[in-house]
Protein backbone atom coordinates (compact mmCIF):
# COMPACT_ATOMS: atom_id res chain seq x y z
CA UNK A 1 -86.05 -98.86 94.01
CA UNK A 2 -87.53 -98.77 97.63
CA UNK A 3 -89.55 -96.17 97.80
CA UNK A 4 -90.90 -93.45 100.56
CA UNK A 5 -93.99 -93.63 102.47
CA UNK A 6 -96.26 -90.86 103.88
CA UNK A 7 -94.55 -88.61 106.46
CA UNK A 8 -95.94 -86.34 108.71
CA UNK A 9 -95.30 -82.38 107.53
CA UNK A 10 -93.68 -80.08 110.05
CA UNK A 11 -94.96 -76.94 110.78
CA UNK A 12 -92.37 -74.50 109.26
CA UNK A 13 -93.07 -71.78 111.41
CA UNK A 14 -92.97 -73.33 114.62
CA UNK A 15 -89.62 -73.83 116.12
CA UNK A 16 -88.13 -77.24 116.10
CA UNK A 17 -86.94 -78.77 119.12
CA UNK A 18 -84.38 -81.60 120.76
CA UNK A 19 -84.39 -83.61 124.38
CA UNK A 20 -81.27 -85.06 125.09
CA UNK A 21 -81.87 -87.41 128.20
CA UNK A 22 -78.39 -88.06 129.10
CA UNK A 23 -76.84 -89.82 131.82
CA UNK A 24 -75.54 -86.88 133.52
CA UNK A 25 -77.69 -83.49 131.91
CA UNK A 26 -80.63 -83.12 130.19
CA UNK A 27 -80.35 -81.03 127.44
CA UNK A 28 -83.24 -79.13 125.84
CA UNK A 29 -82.46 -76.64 122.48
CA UNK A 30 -84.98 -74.96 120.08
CA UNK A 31 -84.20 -73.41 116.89
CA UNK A 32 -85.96 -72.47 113.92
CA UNK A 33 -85.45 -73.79 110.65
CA UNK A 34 -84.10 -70.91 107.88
CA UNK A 35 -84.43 -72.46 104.35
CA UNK A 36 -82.08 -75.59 105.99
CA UNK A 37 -80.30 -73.10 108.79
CA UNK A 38 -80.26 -73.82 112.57
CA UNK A 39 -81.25 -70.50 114.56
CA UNK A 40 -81.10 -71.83 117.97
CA UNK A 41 -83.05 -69.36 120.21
CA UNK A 42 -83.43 -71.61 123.13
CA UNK A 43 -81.06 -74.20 125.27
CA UNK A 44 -81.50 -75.62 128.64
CA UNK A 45 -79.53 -77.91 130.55
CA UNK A 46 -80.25 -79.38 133.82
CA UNK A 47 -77.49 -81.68 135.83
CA UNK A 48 -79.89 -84.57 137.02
CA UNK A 49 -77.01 -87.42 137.26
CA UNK A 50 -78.99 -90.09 136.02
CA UNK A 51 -75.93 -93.13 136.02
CA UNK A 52 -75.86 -91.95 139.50
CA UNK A 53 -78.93 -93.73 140.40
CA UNK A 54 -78.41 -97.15 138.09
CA UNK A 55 -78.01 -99.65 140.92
CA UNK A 56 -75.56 -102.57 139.80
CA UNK A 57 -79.00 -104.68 139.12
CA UNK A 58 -80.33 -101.94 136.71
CA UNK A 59 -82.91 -100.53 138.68
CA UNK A 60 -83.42 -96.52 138.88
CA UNK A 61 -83.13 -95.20 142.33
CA UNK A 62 -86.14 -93.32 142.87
CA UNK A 63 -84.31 -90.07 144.26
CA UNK A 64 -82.90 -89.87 140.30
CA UNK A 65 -86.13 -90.84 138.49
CA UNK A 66 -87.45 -88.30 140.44
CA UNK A 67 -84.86 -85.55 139.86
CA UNK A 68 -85.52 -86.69 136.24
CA UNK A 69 -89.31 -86.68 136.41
CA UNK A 70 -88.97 -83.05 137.90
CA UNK A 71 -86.89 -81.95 135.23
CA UNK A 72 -88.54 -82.61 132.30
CA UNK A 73 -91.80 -80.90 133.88
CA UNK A 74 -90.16 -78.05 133.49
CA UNK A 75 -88.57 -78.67 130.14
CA UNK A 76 -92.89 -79.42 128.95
CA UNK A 77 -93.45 -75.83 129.95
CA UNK A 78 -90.85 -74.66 127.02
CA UNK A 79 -92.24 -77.47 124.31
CA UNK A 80 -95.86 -78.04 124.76
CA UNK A 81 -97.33 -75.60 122.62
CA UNK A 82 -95.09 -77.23 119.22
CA UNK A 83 -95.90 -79.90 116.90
CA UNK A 84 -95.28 -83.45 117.76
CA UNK A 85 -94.24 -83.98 114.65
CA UNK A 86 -91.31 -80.84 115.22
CA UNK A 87 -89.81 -82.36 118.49
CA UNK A 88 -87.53 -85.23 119.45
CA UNK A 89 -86.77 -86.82 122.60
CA UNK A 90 -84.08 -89.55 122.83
CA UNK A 91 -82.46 -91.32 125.83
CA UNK A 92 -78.78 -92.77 125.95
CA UNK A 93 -76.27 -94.81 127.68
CA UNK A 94 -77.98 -95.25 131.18
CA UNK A 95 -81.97 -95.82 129.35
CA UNK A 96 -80.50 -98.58 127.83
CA UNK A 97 -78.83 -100.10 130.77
CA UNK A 98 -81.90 -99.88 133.09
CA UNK A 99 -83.75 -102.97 133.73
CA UNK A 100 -86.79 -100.95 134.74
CA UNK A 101 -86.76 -98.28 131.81
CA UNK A 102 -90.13 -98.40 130.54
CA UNK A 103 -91.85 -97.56 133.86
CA UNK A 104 -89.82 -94.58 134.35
CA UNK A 105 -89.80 -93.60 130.32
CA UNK A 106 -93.95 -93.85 130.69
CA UNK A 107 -93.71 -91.42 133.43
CA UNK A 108 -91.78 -89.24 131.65
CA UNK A 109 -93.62 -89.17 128.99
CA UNK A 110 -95.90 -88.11 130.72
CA UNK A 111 -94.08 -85.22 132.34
CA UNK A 112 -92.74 -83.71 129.09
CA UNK A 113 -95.59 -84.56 127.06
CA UNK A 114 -94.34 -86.16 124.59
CA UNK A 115 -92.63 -89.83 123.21
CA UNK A 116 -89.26 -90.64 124.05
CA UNK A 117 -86.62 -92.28 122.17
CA UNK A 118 -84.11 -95.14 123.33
CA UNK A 119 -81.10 -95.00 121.17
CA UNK A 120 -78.34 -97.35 120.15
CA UNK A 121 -74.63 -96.24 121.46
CA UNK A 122 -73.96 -96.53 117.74
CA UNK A 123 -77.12 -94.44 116.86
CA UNK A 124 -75.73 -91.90 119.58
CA UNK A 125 -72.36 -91.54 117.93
CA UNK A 126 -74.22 -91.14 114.22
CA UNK A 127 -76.03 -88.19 116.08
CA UNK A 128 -73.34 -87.00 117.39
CA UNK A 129 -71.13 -86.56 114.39
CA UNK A 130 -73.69 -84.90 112.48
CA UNK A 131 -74.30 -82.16 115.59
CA UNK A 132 -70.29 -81.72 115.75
CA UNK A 133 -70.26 -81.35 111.14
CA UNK A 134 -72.52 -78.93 111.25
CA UNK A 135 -71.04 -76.66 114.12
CA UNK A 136 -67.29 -77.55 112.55
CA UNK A 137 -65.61 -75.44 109.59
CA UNK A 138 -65.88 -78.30 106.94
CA UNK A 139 -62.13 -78.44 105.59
CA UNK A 140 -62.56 -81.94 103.82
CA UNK A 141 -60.71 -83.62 106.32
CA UNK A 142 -60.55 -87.12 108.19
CA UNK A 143 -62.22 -86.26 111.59
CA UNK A 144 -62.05 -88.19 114.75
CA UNK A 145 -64.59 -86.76 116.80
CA UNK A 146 -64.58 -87.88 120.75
CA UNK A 147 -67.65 -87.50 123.15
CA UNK A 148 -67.50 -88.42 126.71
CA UNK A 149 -71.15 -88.93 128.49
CA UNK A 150 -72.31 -89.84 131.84
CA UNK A 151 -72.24 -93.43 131.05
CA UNK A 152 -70.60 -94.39 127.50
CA UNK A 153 -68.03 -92.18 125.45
CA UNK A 154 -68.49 -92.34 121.59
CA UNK A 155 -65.44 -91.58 119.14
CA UNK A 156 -66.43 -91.53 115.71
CA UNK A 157 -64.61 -91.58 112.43
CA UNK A 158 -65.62 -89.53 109.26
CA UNK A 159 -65.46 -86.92 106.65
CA UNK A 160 -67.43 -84.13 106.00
CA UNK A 161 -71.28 -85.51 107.10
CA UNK A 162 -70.58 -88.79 106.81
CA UNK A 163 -68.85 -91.06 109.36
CA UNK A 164 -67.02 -94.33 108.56
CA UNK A 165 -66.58 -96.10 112.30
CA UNK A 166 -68.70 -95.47 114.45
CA UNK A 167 -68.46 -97.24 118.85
CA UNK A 168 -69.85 -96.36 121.94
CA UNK A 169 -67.90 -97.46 124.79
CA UNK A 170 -69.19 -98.56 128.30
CA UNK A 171 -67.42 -95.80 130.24
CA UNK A 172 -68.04 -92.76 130.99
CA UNK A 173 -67.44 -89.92 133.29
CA UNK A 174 -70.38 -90.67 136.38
CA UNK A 175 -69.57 -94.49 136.77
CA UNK A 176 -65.73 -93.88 136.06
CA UNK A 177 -66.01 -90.85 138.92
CA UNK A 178 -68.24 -93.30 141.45
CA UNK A 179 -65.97 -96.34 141.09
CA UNK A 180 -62.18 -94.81 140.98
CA UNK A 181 -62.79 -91.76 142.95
CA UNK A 182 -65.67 -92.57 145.52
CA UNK A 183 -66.95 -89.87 147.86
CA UNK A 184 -64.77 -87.76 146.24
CA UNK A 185 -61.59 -88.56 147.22
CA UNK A 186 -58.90 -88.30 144.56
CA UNK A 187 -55.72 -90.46 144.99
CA UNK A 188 -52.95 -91.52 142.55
CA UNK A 189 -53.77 -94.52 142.62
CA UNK A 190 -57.44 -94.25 141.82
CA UNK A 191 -56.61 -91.90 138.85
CA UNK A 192 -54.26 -94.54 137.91
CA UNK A 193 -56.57 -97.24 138.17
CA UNK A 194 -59.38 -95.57 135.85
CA UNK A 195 -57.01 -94.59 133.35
CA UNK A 196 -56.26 -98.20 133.06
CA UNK A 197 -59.83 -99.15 133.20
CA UNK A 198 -60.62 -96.75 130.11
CA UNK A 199 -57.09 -98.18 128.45
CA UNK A 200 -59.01 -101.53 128.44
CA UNK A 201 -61.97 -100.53 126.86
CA UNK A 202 -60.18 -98.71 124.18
CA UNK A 203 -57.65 -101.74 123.34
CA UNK A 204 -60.76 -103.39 121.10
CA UNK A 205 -60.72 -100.28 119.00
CA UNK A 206 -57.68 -98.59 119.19
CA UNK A 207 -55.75 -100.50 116.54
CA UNK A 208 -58.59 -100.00 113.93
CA UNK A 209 -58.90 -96.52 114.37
CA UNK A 210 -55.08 -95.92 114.38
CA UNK A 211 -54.32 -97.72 110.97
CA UNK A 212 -57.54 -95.54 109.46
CA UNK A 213 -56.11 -92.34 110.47
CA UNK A 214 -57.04 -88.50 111.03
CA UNK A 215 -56.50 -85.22 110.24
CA UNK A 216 -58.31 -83.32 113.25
CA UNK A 217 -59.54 -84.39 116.40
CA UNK A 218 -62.07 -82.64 117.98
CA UNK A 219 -64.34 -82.99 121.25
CA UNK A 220 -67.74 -83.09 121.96
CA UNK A 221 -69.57 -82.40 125.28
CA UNK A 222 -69.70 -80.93 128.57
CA UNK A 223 -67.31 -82.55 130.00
CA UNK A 224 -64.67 -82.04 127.25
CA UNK A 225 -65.52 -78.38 127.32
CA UNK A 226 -65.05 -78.58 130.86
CA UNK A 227 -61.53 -79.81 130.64
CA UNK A 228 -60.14 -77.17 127.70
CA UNK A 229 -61.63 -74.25 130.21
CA UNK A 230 -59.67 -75.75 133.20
CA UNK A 231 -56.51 -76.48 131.11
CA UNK A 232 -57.18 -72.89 130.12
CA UNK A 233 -57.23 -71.54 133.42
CA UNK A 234 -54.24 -72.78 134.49
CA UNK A 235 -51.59 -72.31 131.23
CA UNK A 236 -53.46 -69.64 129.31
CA UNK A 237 -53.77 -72.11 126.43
CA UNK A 238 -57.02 -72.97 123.95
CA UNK A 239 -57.46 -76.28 122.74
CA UNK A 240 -56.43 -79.79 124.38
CA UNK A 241 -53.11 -81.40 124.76
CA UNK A 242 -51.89 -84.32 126.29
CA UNK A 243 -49.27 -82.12 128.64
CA UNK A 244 -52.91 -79.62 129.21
CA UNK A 245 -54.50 -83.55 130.64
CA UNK A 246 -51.90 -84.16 132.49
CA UNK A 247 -51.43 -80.69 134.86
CA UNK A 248 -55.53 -80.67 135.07
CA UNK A 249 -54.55 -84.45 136.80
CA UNK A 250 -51.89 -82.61 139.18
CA UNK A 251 -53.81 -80.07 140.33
CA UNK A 252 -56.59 -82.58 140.82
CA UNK A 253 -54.14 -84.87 142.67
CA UNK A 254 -53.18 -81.93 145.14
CA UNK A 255 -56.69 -80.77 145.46
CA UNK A 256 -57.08 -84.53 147.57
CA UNK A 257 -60.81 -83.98 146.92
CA UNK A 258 -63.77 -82.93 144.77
CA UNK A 259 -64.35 -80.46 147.43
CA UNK A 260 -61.36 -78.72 147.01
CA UNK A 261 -60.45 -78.28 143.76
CA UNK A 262 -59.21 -74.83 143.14
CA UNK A 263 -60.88 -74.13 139.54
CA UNK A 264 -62.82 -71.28 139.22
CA UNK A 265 -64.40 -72.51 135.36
CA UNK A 266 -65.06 -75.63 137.09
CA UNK A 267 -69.10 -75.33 138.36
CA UNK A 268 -70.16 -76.83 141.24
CA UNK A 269 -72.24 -79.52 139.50
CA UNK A 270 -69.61 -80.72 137.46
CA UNK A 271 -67.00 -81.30 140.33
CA UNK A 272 -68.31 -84.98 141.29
CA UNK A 273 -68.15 -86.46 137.84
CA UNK A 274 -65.46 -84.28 136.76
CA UNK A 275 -61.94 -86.64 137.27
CA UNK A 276 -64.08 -89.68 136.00
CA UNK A 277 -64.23 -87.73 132.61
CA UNK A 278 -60.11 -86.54 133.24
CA UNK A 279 -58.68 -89.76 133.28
CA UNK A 280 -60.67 -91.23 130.26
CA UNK A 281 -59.48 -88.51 128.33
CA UNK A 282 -56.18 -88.82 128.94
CA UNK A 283 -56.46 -92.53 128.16
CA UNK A 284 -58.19 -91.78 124.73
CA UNK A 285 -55.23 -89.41 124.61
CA UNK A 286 -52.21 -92.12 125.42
CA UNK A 287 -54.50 -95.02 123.56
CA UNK A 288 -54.50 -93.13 119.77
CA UNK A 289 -51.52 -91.14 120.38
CA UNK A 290 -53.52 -87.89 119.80
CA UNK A 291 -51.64 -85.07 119.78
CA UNK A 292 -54.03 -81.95 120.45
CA UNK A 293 -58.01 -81.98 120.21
CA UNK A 294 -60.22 -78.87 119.37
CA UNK A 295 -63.34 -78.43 121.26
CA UNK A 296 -67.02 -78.15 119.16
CA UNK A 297 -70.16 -76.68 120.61
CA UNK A 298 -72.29 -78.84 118.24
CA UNK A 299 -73.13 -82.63 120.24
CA UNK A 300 -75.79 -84.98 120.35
CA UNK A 301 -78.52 -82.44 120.44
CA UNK A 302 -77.38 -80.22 117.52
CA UNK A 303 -77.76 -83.59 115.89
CA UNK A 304 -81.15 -84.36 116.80
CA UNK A 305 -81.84 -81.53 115.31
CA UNK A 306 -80.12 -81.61 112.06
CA UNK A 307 -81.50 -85.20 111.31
CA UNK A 308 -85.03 -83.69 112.46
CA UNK A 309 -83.81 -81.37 109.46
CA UNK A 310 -84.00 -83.85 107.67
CA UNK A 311 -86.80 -85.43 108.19
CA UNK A 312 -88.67 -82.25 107.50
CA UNK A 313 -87.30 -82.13 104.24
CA UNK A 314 -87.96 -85.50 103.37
CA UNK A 315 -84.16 -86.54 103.49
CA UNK A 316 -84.75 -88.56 106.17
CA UNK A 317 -81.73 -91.90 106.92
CA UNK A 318 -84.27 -94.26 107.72
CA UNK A 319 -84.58 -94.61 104.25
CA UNK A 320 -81.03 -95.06 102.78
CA UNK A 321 -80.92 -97.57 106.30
CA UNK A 322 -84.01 -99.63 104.91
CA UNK A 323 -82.62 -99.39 100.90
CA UNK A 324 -79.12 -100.46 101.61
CA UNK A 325 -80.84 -103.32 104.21
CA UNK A 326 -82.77 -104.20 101.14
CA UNK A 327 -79.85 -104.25 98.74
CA UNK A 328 -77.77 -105.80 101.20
CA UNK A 329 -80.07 -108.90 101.71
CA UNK A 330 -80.96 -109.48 98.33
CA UNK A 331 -84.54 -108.26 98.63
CA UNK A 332 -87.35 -108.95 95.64
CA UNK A 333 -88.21 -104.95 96.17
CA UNK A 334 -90.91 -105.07 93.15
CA UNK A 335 -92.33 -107.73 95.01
CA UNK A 336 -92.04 -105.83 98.00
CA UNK A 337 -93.57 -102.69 96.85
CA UNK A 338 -96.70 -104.55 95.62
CA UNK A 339 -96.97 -105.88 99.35
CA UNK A 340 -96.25 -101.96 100.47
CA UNK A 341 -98.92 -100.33 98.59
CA UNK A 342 -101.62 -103.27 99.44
CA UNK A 343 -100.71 -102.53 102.91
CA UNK A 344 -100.79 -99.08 102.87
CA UNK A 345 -104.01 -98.95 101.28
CA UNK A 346 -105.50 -101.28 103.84
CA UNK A 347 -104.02 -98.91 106.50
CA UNK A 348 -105.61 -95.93 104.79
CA UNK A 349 -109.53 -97.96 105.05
CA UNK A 350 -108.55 -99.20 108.69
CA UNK A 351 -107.66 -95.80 109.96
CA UNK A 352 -111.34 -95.04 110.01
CA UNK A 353 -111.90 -97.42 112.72
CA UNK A 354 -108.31 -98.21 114.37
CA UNK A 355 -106.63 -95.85 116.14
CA UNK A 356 -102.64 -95.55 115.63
CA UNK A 357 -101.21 -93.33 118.66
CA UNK A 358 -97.99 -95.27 119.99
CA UNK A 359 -96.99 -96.68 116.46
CA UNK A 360 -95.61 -94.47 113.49
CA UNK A 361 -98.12 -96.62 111.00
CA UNK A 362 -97.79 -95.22 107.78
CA UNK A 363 -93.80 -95.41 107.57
CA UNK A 364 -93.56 -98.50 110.36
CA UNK A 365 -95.94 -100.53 107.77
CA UNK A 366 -94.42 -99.51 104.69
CA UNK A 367 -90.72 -100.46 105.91
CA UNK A 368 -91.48 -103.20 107.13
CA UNK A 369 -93.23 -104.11 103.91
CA UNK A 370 -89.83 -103.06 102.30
CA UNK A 371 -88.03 -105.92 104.50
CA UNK A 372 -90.37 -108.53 104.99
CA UNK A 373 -88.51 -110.74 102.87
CA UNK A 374 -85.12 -110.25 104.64
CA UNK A 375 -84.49 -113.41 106.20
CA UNK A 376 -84.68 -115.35 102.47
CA UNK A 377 -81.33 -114.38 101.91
CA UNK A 378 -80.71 -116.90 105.33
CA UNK A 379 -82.84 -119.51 104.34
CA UNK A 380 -86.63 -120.30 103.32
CA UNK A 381 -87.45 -122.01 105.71
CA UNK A 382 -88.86 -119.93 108.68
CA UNK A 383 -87.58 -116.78 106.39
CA UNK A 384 -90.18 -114.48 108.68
CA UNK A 385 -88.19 -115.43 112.21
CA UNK A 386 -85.02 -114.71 110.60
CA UNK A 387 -86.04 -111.81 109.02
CA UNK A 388 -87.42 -110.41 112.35
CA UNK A 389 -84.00 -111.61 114.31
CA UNK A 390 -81.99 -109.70 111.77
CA UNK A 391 -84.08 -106.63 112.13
CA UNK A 392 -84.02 -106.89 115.86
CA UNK A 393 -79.79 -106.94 116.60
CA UNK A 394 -78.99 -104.99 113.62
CA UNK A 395 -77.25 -101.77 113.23
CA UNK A 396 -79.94 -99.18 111.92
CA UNK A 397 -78.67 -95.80 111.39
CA UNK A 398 -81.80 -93.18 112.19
CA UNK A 399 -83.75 -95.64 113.89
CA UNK A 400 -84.44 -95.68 117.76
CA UNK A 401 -84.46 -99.23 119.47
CA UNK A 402 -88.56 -99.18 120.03
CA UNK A 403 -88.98 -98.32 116.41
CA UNK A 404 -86.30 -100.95 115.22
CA UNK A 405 -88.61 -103.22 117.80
CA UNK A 406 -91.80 -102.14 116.00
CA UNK A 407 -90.18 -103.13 112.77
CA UNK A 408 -88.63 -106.53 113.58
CA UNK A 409 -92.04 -107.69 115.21
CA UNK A 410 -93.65 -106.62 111.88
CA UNK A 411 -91.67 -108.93 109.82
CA UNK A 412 -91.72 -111.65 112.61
CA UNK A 413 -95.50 -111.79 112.65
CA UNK A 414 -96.20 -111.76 109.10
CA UNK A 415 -96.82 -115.52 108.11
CA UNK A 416 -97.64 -118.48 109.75
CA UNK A 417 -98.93 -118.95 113.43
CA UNK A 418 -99.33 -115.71 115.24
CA UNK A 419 -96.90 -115.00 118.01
CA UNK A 420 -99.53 -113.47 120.14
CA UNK A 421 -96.73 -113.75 123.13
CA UNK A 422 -94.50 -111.24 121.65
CA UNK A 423 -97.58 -109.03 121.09
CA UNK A 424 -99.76 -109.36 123.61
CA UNK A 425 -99.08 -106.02 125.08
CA UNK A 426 -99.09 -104.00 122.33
CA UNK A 427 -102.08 -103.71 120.43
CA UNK A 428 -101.63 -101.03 117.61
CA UNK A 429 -98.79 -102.77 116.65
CA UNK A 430 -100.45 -106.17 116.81
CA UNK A 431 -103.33 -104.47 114.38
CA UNK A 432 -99.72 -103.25 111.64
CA UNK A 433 -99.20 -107.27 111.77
CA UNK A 434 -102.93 -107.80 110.79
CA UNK A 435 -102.82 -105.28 107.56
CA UNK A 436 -99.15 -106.58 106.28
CA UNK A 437 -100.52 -110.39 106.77
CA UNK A 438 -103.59 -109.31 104.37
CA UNK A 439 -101.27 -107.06 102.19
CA UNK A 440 -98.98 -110.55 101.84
CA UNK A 441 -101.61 -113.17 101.41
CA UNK A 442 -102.98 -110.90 98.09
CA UNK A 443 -99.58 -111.07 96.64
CA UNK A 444 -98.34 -114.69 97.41
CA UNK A 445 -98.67 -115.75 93.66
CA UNK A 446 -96.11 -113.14 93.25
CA UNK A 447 -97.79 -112.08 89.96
CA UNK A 448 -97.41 -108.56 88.09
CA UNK A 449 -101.35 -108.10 87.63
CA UNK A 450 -103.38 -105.07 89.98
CA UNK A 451 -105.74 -106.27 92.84
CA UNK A 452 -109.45 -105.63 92.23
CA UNK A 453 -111.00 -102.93 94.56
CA UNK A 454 -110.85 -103.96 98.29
CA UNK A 455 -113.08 -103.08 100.60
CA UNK A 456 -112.24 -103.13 104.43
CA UNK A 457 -113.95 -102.12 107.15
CA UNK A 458 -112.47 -102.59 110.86
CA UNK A 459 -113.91 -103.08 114.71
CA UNK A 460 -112.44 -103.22 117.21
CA UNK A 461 -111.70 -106.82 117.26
CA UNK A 462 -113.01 -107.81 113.80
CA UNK A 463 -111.88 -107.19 110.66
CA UNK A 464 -114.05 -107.46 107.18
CA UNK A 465 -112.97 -107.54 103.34
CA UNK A 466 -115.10 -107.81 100.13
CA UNK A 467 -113.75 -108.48 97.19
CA UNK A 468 -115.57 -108.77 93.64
CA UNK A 469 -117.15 -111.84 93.23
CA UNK A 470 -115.49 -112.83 89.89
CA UNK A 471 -112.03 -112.30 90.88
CA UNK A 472 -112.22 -114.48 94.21
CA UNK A 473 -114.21 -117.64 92.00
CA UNK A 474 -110.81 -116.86 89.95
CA UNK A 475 -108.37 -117.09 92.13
CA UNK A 476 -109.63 -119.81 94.28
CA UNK A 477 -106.25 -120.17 96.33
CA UNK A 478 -105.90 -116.62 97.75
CA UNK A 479 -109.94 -117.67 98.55
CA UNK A 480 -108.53 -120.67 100.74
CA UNK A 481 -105.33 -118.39 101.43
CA UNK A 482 -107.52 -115.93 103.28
CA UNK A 483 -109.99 -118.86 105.02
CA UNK A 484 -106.28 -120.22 106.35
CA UNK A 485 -105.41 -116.76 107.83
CA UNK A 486 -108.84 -116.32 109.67
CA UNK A 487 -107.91 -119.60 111.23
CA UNK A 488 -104.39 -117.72 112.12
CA UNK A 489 -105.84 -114.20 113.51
CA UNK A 490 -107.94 -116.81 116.11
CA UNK A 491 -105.27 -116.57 118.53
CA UNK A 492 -105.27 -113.13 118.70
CA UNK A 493 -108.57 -112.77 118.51
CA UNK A 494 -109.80 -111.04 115.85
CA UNK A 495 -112.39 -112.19 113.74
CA UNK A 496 -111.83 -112.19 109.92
CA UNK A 497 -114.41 -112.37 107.61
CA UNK A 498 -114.89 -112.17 103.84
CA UNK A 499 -117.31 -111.16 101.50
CA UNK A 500 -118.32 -110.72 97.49
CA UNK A 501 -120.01 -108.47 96.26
């Protein structure tokens, strides 16, 4: 059984909180945690347009990193007196499209204080579903659940608080509004055109999800809620039908422009973004042949939240992800959790001198103990590059793409020649590789017996174990195994030396 690794305790009676960096609003929300209860007290949402600024190279136009930048300065004011440990920050769609991402995400970190997250579109749509479960009456049905962003539009399948399919699509309501309706002009034609444009993007999934099937349909977002208030506003109805779509299109369509579209629920913010989201509903709409949708408060940041939650109570996903990755792939997990509590106890003695700020090290380590031996269900033979490949592209629910990084570079670097390249600029995580190398080399032989006592002691760049004297003249080969890996941690450098005592 793969087993859990130290967590950091939240403080139950500070409030938790959520950043949702999306590509069109930033969303802050802070609640308080009642025996497993949400009590949101706080929300914020600021439109900053993000896509808006994502030249066609990828680069961030510095009018929206700075709109950004500005933002979350004032969101720091609402969050910087809680626990790390209580908040999450996650970026979506246009954070993973920019070429230039980690400038501005060090920046903002720096604004709000705190790390921040890049997220899969698949990871997005998982976080989604669980916000829209637990803000939806659970009636045990099939739920396709629909959430269109700045820059990618998610529709999930599931049940309850689990979801079966799972895509994010690249299209969403800011690029989809720039392209088909630009300067705000809004012509037939264009509507047309980027109802076509979302048609294609569907056509990969649309047979799948039709021959699954659904019970309910329900949307997520901003701009979903935008579009049930206008249809609202004009027939008096609640809820979303394809005939509601299509007389929110007409009334766009005699508007002529942004400008001059005569909804009063329709803010001023929204307006430039807003027929971009129109016409990909209404192809989501004509695409599955969905009848009516109902509209849920509960998105991405209601699922931050929840899977905070979770966290807290030590049902976190990351855990089922790295199991059923382990059970998937075949994984020796008693040899594994030898390797995982070697390493962690080497963690625990080079703590006193090695600092671990930008790298979740207790659970980073022990996971990637858990999967070092992934790739050997590929092949032997350079089983630590596979392994870290795998890790790299794979879907892994709960995880954010730096941490799935982190973890991936952990197996990678674990035997053989160091690939100081790949970890050249990061050097807490290049210290993880160190401990998990030792932790591995102790256990090679594979055998059942404990370790004697070991005693390591850190520097900065040098490293130091003792062992008892009688056990290294006994096992002379983890002796020459350890010689061989002080050859290996050259390249970095850091010195390795051993000692008996």
């Amino acid at each position: 059984m793969v087993r859990s690794f130290p967590i950091f305790q939240s403080d139950s009676a500070a409030p938790l909180a959520a950043v949702d960096l999306g590509s069109n609003s930033f969303h802050l929300i802070v609640a308080y945690d009642h025996d497993g209860r949400l009590q949101v007290v706080d929300r914020h949402k600021e439109m900053v347009r993000l896509a808006e600024g994502l030249s066609p190279s990828g680069t961030l136009s510095t009018d929206a990193a700075a709109r950004a930048i500005a933002c979350l300065g004032r969101f720091a004011q609402r969050i910087r007196h809680l626990p790390h440990e209580n908040i999450r920050v996650v970026g979506t769609n246009t954070l993973r499209k920019a070429r230039d991402s980690q400038n501005f995400i060090e920046r903002a970190e720096k604004a709000l204080g705190h790390r921040i997250e890049v997220i899969s579109g698949r990871e997005e749509a998982r976080l989604i579903y669980l916000g829209v479960s637990h803000s939806h009456e659970d009636n045990y049905d099939t739920r396709l659940v629909v959430d269109i962003g700045g820059g990618s539009t998610e529709l999930i399948l599931g049940r309850q608080f689990q979801p079966r399919l799972l895509e994010s699509l690249h299209m969403g309501c800011v690029a989809m509004s720039d392209e088909h309706f630009p300067n705000g002009r809004i012509r037939s034609g264009g509507m047309a055109d980027a109802e076509n444009a979302a048609r294609q993007e569907l056509e990969v999934i649309e047979h799948v999800y039709r021959a699954h099937g659904w019970d309910t349909v329900i949307g997520a977002s901003g701009t979903i809620i935008a579009i049930q208030d206008a249809i609202q506003e004009l027939s008096g109805e609640r809820g979303i039908t394809a005939d509601g779509i299509a007389s929110v299109q007409r009334r766009l369509l005699d508007a002529g422009h942004v400008d001059a579209v005569d909804l009063e629920s329709l803010n001023v913010e929204r307006r430039p973004v807003f027929p971009g989201g129109v016409a990909i509903l209404a192809a989501v709409f004509a695409a599955l042949g969905v009848d009516r949708m109902t509209v849920s408060d509960g998105a991405l940041r209601e699922g931050l939240l929840h899977d905070l939650l979770g966290r807290v109570h030590a049902e976190d996903i990351r855990e089922n992800t790295v199991a059923n990755l382990a059970s998937r792939y075949h994984v020796d997990t008693a040899q594994a959790d030898r390797v995982a509590r070697t390493a962690t106890r080497l963690l625990e003695q080079a703590s006193t001198g090695w600092q671990f700020r930008q790298v979740d090290a207790p659970r980073m380590l022990g996971w990637g103990a858990m999967l070092h031996e992934i790739g050997m269900d590929i092949a032997h033979n350079q089983y630590h590059k596979h392994g870290g490949y795998l890790l790299e592209h794979l879907d892994m629910p709960g995880f954010s793409r730096q941490d799935q990084h982190h973890l991936a570079m952990i197996v990678r670097a674990h035997r053989r020649k160091f690939p100081i390249e790949l970890l050249r600029d990061a050097p807490e995580l290049m210290r993880l590789c160190v401990l998990m190398r030792l932790a591995v080399v102790f256990h090679r032989s594979r055998a059942t017996l404990p370790l004697p006592s070991i005693s390591l002691s850190v520097r900065r760049s040098s490293i130091k174990l003792t062992l008892p004297k009688r056990w290294m003249i006994e096992h002379p080969l983890t002796a020459l195994d350890i010689q061989q890996e002080a050859e290996f941690l050259g390249a970095i450098p850091i010195e390795l030396q051993s000692g008996m005592r």
